[in-house]
PDB file of N, CA and C in Angstrom:
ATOM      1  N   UNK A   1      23.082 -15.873 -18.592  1.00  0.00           N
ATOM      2  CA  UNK A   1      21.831 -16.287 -18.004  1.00  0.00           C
ATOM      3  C   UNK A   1      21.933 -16.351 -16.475  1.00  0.00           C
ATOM      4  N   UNK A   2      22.952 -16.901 -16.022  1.00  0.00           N
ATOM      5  CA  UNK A   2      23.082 -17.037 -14.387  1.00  0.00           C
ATOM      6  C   UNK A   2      23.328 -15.756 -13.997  1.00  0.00           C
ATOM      7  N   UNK A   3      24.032 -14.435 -14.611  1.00  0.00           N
ATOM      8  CA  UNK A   3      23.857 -13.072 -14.085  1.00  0.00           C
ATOM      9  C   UNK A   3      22.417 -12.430 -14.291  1.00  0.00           C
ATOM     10  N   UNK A   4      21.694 -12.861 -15.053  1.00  0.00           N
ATOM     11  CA  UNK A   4      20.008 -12.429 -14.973  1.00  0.00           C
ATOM     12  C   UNK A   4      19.396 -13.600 -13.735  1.00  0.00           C
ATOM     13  N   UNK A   5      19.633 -14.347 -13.277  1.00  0.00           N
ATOM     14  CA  UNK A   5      18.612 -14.784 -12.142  1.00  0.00           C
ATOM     15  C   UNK A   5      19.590 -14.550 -11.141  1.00  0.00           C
ATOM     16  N   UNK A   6      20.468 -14.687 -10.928  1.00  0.00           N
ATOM     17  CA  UNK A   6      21.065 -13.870  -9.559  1.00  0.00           C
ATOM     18  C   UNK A   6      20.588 -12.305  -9.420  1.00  0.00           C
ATOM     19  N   UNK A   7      20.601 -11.722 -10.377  1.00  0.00           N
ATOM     20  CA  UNK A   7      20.030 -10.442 -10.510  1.00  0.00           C
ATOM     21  C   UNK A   7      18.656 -10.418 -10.090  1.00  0.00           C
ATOM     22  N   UNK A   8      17.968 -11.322 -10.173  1.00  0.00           N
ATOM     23  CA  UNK A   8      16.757 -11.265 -10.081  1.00  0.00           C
ATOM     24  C   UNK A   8      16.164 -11.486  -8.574  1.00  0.00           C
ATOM     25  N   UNK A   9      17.462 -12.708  -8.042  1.00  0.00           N
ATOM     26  CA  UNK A   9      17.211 -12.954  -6.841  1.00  0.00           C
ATOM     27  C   UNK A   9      17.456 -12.057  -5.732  1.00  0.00           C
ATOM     28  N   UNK A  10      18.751 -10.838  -6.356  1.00  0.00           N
ATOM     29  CA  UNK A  10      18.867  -9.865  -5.238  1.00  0.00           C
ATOM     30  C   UNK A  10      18.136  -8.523  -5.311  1.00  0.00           C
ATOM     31  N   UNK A  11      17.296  -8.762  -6.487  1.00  0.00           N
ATOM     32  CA  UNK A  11      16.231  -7.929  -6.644  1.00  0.00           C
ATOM     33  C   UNK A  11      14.842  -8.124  -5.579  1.00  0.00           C
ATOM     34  N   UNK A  12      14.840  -9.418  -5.764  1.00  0.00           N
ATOM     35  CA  UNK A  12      13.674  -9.985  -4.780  1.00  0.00           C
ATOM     36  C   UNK A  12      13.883  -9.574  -3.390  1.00  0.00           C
ATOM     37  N   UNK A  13      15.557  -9.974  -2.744  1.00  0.00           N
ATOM     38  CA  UNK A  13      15.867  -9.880  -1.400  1.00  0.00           C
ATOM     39  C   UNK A  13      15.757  -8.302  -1.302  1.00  0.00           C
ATOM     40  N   UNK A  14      16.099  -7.416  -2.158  1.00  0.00           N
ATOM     41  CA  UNK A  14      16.026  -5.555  -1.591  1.00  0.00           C
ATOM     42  C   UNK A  14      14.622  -5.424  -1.777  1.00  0.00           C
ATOM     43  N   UNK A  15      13.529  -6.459  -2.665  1.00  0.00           N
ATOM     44  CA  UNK A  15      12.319  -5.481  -1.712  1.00  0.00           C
ATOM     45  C   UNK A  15      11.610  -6.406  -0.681  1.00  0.00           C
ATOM     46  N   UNK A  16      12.190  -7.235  -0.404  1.00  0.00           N
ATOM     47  CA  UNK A  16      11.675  -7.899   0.896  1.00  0.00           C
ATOM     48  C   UNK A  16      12.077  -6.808   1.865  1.00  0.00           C
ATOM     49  N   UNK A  17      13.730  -6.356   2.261  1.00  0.00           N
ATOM     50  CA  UNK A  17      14.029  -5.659   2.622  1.00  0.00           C
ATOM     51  C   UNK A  17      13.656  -4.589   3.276  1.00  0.00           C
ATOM     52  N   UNK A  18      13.080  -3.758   1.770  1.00  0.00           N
ATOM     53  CA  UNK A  18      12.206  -2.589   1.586  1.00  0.00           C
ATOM     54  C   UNK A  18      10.763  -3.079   2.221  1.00  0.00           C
ATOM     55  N   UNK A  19      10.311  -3.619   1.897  1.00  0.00           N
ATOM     56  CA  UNK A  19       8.775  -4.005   2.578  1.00  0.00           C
ATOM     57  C   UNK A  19       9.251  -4.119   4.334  1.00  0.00           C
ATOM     58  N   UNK A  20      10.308  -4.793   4.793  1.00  0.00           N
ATOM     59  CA  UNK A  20      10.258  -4.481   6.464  1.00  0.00           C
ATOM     60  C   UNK A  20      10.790  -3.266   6.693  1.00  0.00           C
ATOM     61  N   UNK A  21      11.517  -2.138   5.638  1.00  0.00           N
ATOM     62  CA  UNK A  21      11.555  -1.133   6.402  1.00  0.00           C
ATOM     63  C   UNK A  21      10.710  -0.473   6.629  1.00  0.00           C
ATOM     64  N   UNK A  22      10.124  -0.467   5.603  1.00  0.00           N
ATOM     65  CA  UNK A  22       8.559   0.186   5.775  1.00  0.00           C
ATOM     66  C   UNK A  22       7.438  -0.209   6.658  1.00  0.00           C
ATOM     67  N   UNK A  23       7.736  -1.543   7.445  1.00  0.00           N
ATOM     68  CA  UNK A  23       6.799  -1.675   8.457  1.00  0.00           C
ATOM     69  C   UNK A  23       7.698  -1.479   9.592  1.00  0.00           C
ATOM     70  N   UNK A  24       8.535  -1.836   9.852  1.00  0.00           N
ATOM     71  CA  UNK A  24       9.186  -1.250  10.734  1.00  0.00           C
ATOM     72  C   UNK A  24       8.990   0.393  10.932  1.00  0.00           C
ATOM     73  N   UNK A  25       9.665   1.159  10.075  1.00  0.00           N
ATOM     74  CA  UNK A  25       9.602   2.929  10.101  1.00  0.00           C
ATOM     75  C   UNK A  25       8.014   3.250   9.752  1.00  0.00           C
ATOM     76  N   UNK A  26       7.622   3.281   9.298  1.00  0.00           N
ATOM     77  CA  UNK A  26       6.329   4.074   8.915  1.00  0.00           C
ATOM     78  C   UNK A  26       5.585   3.714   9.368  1.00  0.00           C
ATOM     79  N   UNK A  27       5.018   4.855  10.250  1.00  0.00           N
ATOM     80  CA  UNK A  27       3.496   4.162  10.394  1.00  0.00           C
ATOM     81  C   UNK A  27       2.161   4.589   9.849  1.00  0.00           C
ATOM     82  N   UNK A  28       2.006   5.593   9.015  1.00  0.00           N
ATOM     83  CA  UNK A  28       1.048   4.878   8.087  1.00  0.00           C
ATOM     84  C   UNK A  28       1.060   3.396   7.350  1.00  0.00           C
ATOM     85  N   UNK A  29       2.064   2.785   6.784  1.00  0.00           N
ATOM     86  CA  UNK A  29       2.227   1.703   6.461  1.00  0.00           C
ATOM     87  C   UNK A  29       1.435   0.568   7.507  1.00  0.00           C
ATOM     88  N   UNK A  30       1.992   0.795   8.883  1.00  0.00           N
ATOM     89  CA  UNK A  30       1.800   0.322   9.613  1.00  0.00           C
ATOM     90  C   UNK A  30       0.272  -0.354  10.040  1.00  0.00           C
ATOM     91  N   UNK A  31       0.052   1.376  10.254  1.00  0.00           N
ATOM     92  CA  UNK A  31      -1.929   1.321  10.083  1.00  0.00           C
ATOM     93  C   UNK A  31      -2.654   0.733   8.999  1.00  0.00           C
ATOM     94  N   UNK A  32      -2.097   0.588   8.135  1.00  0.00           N
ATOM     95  CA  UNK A  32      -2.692   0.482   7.027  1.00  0.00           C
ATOM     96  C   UNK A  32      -2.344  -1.365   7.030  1.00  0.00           C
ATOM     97  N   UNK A  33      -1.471  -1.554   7.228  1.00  0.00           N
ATOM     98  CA  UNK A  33      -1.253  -3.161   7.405  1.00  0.00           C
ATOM     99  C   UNK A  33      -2.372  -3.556   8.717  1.00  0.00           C
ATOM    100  N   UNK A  34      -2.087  -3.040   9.635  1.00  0.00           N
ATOM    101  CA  UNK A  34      -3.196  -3.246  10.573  1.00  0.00           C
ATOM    102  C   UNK A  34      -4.737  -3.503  10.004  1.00  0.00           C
ATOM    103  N   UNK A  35      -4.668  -2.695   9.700  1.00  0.00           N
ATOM    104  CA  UNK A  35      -6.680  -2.576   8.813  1.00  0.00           C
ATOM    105  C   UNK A  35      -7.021  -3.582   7.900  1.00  0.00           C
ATOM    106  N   UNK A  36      -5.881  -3.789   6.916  1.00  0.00           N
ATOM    107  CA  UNK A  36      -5.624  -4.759   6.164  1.00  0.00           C
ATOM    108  C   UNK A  36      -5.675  -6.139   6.579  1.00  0.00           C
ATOM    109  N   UNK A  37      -4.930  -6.465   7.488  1.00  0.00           N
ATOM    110  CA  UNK A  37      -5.077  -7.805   8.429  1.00  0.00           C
ATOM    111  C   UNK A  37      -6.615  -7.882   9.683  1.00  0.00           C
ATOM    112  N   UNK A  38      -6.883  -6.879   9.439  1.00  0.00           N
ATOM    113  CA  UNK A  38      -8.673  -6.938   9.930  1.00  0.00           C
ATOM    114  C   UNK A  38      -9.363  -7.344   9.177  1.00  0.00           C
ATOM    115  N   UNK A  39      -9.400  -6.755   7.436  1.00  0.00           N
ATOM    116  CA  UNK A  39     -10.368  -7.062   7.116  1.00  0.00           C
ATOM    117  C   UNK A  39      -9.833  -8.879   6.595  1.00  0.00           C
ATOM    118  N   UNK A  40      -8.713  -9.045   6.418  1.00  0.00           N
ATOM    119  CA  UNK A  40      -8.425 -10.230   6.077  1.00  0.00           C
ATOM    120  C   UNK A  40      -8.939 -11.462   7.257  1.00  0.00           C
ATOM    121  N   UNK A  41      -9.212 -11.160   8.488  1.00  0.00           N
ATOM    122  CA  UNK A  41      -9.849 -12.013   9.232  1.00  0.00           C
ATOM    123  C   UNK A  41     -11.251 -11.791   9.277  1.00  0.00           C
ATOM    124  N   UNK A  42     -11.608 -10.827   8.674  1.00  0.00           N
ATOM    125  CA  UNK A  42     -13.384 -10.896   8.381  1.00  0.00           C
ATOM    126  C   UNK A  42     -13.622 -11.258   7.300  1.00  0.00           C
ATOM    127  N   UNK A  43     -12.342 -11.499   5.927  1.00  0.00           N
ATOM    128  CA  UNK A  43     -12.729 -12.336   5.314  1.00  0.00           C
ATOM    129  C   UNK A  43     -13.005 -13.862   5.697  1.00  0.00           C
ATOM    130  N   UNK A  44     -12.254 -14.124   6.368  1.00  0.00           N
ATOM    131  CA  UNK A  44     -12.538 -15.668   6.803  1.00  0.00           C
ATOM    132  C   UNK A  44     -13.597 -15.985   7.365  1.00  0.00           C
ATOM    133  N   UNK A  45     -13.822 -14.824   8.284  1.00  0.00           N
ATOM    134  CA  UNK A  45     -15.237 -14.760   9.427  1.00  0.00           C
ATOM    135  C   UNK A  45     -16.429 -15.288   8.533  1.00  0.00           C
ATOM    136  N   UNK A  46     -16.163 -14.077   7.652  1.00  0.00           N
ATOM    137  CA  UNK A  46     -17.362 -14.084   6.802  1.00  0.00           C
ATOM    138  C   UNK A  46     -17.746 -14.837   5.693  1.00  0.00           C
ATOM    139  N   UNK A  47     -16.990 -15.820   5.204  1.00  0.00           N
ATOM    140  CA  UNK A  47     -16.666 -16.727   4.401  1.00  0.00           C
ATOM    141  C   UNK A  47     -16.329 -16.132   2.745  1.00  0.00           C
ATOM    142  N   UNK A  48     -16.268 -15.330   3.048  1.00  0.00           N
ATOM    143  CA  UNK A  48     -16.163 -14.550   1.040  1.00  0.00           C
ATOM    144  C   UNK A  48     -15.891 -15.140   0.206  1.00  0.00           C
ATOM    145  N   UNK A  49     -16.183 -14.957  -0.704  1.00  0.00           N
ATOM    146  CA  UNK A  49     -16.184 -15.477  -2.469  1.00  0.00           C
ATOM    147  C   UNK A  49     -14.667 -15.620  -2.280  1.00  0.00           C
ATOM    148  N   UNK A  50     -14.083 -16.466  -3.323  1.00  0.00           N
ATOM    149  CA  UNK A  50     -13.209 -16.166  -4.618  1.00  0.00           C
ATOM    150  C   UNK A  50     -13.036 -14.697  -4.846  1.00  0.00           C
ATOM    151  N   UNK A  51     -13.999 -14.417  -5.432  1.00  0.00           N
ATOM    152  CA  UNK A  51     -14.176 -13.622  -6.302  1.00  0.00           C
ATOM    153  C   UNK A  51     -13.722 -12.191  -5.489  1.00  0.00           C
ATOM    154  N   UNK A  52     -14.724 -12.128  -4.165  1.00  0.00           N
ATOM    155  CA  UNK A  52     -14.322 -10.931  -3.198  1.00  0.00           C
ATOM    156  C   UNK A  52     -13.174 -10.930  -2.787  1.00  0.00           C
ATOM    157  N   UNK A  53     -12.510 -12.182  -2.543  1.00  0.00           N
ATOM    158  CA  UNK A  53     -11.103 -12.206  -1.616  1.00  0.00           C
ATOM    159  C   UNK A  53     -10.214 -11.625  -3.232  1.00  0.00           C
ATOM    160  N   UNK A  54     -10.329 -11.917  -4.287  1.00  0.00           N
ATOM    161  CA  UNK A  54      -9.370 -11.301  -5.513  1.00  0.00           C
ATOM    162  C   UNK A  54      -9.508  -9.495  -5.169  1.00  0.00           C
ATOM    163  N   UNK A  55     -10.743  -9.513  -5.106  1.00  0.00           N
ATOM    164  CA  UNK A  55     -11.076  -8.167  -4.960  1.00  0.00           C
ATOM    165  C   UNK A  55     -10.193  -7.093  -3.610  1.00  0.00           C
ATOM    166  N   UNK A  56     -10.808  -7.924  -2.553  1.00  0.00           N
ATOM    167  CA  UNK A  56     -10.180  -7.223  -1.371  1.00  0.00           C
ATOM    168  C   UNK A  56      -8.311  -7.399  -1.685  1.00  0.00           C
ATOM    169  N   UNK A  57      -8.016  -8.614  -1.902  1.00  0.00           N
ATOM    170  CA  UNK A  57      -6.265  -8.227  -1.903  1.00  0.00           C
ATOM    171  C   UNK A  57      -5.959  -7.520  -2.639  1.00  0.00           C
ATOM    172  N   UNK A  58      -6.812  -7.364  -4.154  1.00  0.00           N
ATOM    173  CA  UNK A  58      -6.597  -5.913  -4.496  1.00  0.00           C
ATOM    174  C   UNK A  58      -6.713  -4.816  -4.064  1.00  0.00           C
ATOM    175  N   UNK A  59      -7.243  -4.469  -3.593  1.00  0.00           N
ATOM    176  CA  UNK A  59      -7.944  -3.220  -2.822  1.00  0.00           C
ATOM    177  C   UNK A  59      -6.568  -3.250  -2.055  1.00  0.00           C
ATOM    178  N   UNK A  60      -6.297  -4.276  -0.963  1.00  0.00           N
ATOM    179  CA  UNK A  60      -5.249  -3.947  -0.037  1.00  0.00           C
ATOM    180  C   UNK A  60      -3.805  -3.604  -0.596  1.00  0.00           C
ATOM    181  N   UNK A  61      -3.304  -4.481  -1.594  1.00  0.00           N
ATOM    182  CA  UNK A  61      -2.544  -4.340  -2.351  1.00  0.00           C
ATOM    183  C   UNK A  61      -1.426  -2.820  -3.256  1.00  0.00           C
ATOM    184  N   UNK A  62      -2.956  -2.496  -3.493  1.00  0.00           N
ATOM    185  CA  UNK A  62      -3.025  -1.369  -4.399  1.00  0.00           C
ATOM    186  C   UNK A  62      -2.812   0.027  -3.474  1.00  0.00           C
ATOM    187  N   UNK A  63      -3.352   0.086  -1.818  1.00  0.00           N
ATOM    188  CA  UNK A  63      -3.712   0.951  -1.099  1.00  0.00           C
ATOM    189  C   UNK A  63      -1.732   0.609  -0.360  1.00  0.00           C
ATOM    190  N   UNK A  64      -1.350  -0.515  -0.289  1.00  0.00           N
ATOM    191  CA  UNK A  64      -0.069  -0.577   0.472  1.00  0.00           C
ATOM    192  C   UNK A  64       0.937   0.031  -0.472  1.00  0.00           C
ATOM    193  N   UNK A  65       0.992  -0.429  -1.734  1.00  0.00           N
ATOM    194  CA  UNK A  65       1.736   0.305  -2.880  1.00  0.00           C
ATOM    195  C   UNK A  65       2.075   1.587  -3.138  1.00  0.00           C
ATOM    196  N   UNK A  66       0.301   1.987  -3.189  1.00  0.00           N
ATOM    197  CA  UNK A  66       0.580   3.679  -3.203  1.00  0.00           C
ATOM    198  C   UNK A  66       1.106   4.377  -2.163  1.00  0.00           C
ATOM    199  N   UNK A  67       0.972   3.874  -0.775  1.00  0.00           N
ATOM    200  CA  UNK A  67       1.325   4.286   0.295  1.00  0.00           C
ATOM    201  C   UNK A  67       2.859   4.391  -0.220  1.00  0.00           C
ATOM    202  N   UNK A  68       3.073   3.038  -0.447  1.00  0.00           N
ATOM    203  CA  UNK A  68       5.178   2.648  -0.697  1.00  0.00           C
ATOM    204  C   UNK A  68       5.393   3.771  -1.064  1.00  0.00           C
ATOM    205  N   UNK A  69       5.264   3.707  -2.394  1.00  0.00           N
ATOM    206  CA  UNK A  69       5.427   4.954  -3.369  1.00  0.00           C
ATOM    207  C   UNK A  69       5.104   6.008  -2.793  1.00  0.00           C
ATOM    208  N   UNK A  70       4.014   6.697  -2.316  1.00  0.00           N
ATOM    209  CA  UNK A  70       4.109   8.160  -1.807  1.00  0.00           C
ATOM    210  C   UNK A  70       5.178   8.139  -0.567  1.00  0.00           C
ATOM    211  N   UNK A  71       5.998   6.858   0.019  1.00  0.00           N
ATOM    212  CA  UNK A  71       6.580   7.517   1.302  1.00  0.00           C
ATOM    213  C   UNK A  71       7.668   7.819   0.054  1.00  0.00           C
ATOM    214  N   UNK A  72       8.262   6.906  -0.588  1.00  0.00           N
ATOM    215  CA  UNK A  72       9.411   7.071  -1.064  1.00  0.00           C
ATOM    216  C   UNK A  72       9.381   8.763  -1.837  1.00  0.00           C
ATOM    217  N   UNK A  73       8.526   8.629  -2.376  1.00  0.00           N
ATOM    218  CA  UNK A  73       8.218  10.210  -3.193  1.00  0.00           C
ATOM    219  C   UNK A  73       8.791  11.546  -1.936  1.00  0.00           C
ATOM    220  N   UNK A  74       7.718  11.049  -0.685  1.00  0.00           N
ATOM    221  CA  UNK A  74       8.219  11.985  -0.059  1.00  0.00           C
ATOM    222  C   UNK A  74      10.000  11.969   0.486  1.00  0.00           C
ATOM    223  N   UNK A  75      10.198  10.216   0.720  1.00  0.00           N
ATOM    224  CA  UNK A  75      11.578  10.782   1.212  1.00  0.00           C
ATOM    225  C   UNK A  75      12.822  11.380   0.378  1.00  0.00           C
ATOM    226  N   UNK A  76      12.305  10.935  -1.122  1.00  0.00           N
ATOM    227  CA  UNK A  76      13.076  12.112  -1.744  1.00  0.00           C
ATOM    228  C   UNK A  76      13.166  13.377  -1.996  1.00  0.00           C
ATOM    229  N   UNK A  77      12.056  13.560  -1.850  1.00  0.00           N
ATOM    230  CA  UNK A  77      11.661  15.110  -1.549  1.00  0.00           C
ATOM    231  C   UNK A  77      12.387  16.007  -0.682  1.00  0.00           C
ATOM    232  N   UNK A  78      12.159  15.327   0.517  1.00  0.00           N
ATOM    233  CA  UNK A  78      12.821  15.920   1.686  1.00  0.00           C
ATOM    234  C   UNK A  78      14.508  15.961   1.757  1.00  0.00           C
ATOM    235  N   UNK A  79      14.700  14.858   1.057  1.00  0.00           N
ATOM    236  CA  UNK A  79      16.139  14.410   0.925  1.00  0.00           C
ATOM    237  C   UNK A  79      16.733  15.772   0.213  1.00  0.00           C
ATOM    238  N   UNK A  80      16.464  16.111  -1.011  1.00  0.00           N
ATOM    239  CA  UNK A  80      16.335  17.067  -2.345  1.00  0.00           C
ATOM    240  C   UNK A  80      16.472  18.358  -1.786  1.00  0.00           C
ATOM    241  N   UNK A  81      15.329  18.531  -0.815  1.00  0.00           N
ATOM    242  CA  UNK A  81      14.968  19.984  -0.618  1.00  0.00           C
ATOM    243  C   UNK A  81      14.537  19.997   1.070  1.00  0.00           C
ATOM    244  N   UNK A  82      15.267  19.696   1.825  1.00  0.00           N
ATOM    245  CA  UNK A  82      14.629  19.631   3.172  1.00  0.00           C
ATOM    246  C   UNK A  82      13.385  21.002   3.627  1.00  0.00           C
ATOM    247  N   UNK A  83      13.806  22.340   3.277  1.00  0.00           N
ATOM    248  CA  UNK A  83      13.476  23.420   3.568  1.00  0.00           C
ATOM    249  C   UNK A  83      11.974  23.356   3.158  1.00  0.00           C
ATOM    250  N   UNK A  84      10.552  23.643   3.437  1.00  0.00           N
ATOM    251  CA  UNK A  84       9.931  23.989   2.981  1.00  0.00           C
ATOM    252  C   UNK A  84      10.139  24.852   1.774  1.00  0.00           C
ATOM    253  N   UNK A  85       9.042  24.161   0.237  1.00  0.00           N
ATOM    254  CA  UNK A  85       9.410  24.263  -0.800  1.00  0.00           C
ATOM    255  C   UNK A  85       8.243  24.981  -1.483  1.00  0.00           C
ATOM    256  N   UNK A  86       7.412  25.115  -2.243  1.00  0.00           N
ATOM    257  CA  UNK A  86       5.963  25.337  -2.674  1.00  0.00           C
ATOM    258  C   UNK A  86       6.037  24.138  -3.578  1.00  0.00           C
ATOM    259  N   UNK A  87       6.957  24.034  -4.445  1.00  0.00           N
ATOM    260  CA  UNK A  87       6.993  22.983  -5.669  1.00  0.00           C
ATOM    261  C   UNK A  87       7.275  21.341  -5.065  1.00  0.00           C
ATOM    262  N   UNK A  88       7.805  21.192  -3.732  1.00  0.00           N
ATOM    263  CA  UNK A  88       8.470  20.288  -3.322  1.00  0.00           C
ATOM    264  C   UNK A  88       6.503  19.794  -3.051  1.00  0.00           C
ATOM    265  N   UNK A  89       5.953  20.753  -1.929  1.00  0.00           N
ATOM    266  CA  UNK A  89       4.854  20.237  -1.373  1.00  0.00           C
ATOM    267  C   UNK A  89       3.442  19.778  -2.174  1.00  0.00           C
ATOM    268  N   UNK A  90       3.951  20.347  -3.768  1.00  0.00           N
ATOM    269  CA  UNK A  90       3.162  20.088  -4.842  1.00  0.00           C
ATOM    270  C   UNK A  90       3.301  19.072  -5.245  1.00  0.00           C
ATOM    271  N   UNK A  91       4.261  18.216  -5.109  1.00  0.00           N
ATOM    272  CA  UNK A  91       4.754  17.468  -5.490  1.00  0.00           C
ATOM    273  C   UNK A  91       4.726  16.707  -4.424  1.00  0.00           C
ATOM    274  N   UNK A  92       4.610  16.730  -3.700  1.00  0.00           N
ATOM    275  CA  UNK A  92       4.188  15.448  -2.135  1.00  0.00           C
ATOM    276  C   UNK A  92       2.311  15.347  -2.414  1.00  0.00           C
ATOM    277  N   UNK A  93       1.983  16.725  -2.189  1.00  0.00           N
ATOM    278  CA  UNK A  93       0.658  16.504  -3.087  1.00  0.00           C
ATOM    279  C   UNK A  93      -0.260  15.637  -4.027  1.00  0.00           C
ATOM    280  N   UNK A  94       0.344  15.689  -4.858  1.00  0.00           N
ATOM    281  CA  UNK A  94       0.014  14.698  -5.991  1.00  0.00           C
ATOM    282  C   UNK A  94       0.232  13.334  -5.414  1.00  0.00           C
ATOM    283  N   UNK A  95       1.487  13.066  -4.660  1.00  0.00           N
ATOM    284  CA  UNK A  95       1.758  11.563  -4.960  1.00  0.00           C
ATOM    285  C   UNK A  95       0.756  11.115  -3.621  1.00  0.00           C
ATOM    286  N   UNK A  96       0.648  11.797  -3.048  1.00  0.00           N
ATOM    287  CA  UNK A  96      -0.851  11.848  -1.738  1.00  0.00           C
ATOM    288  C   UNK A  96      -1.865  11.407  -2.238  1.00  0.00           C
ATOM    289  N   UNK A  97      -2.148  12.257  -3.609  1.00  0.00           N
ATOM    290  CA  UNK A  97      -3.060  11.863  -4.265  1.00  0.00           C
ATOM    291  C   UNK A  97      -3.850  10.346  -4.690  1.00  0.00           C
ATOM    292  N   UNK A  98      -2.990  10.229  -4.983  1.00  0.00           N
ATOM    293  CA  UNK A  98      -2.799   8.492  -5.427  1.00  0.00           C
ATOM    294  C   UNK A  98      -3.303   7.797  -4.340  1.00  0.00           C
ATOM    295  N   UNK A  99      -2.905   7.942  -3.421  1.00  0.00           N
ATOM    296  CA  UNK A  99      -2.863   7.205  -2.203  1.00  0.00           C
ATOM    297  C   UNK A  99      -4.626   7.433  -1.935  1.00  0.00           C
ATOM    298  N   UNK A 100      -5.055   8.463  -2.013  1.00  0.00           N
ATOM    299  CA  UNK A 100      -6.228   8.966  -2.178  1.00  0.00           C
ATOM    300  C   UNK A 100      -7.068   7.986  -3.077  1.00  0.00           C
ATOM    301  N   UNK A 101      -6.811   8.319  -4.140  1.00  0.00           N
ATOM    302  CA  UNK A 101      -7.428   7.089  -4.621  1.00  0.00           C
ATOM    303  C   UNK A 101      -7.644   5.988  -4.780  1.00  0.00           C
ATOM    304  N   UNK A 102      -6.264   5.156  -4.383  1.00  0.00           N
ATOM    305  CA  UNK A 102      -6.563   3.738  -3.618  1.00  0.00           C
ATOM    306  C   UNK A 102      -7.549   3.964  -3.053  1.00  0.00           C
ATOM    307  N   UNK A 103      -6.824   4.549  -1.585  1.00  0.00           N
ATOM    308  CA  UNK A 103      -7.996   4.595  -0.510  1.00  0.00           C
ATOM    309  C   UNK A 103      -9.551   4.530  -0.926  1.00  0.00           C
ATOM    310  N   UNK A 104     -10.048   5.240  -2.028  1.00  0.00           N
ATOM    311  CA  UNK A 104     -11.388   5.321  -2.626  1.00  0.00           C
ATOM    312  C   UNK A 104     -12.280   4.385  -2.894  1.00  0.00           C
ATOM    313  N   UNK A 105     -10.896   3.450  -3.516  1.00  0.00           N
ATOM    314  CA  UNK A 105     -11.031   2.197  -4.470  1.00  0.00           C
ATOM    315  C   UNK A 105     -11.370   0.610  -3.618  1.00  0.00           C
ATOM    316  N   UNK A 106     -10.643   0.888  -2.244  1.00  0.00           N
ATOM    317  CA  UNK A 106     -10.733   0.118  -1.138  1.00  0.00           C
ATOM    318  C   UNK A 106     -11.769   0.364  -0.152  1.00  0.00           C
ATOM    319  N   UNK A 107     -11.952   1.492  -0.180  1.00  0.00           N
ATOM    320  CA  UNK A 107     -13.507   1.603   0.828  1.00  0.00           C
ATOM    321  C   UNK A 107     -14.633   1.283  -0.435  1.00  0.00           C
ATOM    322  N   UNK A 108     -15.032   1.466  -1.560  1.00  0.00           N
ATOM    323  CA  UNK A 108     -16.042   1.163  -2.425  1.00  0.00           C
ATOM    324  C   UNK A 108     -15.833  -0.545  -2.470  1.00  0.00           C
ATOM    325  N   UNK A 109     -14.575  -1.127  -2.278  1.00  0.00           N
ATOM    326  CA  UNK A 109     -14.412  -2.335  -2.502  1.00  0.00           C
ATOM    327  C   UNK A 109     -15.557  -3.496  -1.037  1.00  0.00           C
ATOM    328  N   UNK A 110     -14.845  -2.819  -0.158  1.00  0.00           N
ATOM    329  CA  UNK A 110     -14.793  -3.414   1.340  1.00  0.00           C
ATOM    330  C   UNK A 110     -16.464  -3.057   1.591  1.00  0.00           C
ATOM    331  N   UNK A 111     -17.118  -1.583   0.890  1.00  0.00           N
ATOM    332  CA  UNK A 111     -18.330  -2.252   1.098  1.00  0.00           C
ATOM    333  C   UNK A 111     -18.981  -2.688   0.173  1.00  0.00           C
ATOM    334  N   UNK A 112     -18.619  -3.089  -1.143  1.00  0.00           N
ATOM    335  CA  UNK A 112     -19.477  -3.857  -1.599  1.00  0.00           C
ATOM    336  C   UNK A 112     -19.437  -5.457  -1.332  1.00  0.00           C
ATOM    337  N   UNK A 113     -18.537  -5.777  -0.512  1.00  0.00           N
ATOM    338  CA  UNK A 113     -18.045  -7.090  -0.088  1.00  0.00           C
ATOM    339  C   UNK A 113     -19.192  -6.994   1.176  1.00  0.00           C
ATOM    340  N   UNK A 114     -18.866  -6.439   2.336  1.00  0.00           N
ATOM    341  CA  UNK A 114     -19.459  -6.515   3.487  1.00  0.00           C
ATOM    342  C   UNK A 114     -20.685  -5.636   3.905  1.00  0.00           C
ATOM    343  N   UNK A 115     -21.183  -4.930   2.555  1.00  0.00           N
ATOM    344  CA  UNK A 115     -22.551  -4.251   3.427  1.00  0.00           C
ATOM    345  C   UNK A 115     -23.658  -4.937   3.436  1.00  0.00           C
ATOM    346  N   UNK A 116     -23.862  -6.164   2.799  1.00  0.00           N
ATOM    347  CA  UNK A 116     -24.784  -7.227   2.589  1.00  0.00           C
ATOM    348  C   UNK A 116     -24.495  -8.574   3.602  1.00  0.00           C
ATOM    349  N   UNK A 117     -23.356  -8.498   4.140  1.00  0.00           N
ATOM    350  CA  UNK A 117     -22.920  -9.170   5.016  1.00  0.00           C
ATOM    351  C   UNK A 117     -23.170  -8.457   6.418  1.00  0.00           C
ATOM    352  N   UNK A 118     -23.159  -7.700   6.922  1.00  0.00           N
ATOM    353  CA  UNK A 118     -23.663  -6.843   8.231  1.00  0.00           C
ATOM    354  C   UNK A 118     -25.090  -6.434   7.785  1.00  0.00           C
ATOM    355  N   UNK A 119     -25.500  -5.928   6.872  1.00  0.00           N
ATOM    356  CA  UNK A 119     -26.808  -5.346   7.647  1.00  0.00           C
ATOM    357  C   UNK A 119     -27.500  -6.351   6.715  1.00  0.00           C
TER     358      UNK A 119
END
């Protein structure tokens, strides 16, 4: 039992880890934390629900994740196959994708939160 929560705890510390390398190195991450901590002070501005603030940290959540995941996708990629690939970039592709659809999921979110709130 004490090797499953030590395990668990140095599981926790590598993605704390991982979460500052990624703000540190990346900057999409970066931007995307930026935007994120905007709209999180127009939540306050604006007083939002419960209900919206579940919503928006999802939205943000979900959009920082996929980001994670598509860098990592790509840095194995590159790692794998540095050379321009056709299958490699198909495969950066897709996991773009994703990210894509967050993104979708977070702008439909952010205005159904705030377009009744501005105009």
């Amino acid at each position: 039992m004490l090797k499953f929560i030590t395990g668990r705890i140095k599981a926790v510390f590598y993605s704390i880890k991982g979460a500052f390398l990624l703000l540190k190195t990346e900057h999409s991450i970066q931007a995307q934390s930026l935007i994120a901590l905007m709209f999180i002070i127009a939540g306050f501005y604006f007083e939002i629900s419960q209900i919206e603030w579940l919503f928006q940290v999802l939205a943000i959540c979900l959009v920082l994740s996929a980001e994670s995941l598509n860098t990592a996708i790509e840095k194995l990629a590159d790692f794998i196959h540095p050379d321009h690939n056709k299958k490699i970039g198909f495969i950066k592709d897709i996991a773009a994708g994703a990210v894509f659809f967050a993104s979708i999921f977070a702008l439909l979110t952010i205005y159904m939160i705030y377009s009744e709130k501005l105009f």
